[in-house]
C-alpha atoms as a PDB file:
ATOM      1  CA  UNK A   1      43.545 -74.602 -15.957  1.00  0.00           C
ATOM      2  CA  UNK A   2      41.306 -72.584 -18.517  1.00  0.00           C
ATOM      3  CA  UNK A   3      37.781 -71.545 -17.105  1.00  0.00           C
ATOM      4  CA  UNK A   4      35.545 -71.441 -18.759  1.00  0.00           C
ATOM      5  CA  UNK A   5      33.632 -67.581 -19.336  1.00  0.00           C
ATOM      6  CA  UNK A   6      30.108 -66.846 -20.482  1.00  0.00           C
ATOM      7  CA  UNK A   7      27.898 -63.442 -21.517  1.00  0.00           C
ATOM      8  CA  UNK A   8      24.424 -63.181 -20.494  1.00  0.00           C
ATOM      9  CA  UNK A   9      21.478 -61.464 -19.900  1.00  0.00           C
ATOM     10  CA  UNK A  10      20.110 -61.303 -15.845  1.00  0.00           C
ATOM     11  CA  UNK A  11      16.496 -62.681 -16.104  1.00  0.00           C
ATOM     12  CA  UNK A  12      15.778 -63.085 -12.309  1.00  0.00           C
ATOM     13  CA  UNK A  13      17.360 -62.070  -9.466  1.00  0.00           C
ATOM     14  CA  UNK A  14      14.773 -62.822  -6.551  1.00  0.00           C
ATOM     15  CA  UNK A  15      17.408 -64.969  -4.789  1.00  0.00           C
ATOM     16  CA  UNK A  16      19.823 -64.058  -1.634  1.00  0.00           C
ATOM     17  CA  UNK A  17      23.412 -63.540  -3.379  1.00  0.00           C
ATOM     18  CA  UNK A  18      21.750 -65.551  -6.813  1.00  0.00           C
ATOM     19  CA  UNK A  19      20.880 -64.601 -10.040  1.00  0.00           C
ATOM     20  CA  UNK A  20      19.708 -66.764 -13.309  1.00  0.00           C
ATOM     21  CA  UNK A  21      21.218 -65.869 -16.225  1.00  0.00           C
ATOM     22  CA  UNK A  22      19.793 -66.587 -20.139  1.00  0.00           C
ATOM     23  CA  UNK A  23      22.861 -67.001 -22.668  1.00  0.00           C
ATOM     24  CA  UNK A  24      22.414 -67.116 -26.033  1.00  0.00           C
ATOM     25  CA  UNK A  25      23.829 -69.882 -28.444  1.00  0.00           C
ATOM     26  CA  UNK A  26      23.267 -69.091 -32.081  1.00  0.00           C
ATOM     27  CA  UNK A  27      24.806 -71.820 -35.152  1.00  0.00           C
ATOM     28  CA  UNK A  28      23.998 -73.032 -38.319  1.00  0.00           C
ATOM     29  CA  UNK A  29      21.454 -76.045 -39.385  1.00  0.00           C
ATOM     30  CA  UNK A  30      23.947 -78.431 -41.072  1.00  0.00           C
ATOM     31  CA  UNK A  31      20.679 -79.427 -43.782  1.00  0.00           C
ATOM     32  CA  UNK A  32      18.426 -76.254 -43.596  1.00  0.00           C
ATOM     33  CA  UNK A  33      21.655 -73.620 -43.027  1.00  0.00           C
ATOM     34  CA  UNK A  34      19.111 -71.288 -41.099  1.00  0.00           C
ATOM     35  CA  UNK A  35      20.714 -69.929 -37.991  1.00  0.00           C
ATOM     36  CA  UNK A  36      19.078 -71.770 -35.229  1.00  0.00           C
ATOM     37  CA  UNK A  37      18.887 -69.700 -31.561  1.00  0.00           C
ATOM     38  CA  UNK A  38      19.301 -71.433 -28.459  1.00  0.00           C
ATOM     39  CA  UNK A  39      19.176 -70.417 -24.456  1.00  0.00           C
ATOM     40  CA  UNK A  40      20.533 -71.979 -21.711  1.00  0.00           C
ATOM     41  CA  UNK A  41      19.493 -70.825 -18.524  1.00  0.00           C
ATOM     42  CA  UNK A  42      22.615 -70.955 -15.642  1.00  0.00           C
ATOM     43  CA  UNK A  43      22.391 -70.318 -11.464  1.00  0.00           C
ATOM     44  CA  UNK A  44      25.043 -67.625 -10.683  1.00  0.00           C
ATOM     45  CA  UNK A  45      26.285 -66.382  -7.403  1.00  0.00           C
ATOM     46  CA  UNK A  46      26.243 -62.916  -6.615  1.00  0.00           C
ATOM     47  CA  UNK A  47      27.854 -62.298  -3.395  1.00  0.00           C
ATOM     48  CA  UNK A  48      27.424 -58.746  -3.004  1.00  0.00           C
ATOM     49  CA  UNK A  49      23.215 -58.309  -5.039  1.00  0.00           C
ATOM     50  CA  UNK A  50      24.690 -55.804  -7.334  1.00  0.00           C
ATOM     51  CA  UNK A  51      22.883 -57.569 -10.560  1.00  0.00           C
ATOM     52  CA  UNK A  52      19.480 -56.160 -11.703  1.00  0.00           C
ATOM     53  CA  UNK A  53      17.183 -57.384 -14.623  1.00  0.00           C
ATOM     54  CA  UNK A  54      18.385 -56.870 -17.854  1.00  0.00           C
ATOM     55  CA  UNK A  55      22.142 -56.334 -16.210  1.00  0.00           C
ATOM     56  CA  UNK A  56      24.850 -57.748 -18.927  1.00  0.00           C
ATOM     57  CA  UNK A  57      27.097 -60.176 -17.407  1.00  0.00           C
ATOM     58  CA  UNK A  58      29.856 -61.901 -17.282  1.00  0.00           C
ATOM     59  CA  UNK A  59      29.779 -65.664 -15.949  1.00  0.00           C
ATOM     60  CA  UNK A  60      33.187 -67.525 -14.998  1.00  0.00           C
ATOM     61  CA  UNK A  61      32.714 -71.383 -14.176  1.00  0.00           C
ATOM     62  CA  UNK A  62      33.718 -72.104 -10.687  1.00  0.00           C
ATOM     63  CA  UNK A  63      33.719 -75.147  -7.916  1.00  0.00           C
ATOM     64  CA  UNK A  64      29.831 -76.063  -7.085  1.00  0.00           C
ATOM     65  CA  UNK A  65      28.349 -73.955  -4.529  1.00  0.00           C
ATOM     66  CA  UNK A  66      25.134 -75.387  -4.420  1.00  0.00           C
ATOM     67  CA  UNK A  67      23.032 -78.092  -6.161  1.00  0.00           C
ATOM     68  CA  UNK A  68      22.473 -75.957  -9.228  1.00  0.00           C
ATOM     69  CA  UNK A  69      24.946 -73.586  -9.316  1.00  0.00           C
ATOM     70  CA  UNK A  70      28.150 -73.815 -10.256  1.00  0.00           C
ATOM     71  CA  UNK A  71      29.283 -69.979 -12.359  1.00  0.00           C
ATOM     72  CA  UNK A  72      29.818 -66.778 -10.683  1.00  0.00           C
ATOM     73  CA  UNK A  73      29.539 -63.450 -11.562  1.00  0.00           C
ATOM     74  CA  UNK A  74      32.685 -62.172 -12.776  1.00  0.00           C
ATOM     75  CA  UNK A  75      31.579 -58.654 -13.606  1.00  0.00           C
ATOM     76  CA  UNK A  76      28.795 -56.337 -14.765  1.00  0.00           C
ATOM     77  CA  UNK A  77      29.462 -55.441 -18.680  1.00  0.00           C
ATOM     78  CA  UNK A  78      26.496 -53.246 -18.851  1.00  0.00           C
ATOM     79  CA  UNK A  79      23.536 -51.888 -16.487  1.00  0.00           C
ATOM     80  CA  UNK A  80      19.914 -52.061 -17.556  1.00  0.00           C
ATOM     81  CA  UNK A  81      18.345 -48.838 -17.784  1.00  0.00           C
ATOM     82  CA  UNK A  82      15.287 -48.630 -15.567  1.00  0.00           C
ATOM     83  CA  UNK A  83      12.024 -46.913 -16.700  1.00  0.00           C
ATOM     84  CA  UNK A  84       9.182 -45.730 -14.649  1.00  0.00           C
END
């Protein structure tokens, strides 16, 4: 069986071992042919709280954990840079 894989963006990571991710869809109006940009927010479980804001990831669909969430983190593609 093929799982299915995701990149995103961490946007929130206030949660015990969670983390919301915002993916990006982008495609083409079929009338207008302007490039239309979508999000999609997804629940991900992050077992050990490594994720930050702004953290690149990679989501892998798994079996529900919880009401909302059903992706884990696979791994961490890229590290935000934090500025103070």
């Amino acid at each position: 069986m093929v799982k299915l894989q995701r990149l995103g963006i961490v946007i929130s990571n206030k949660m015990q071992k969670s983390v919301v991710v915002a993916v990006e869809y982008r495609y083409k109006h079929q009338f207008y042919s302007k490039i239309i940009v979508r999000t999609k927010r997804y629940l991900a479980h992050d077992a050990d709280n490594l994720c930050n804001i702004g953290d690149e990831v990679l989501l892998e669909e798994t079996r529900p954990l919880s009401k909302k969430k059903r992706w884990i983190v696979k791994k961490i593609l890229n590290k935000a840079v934090i500025v103070n």
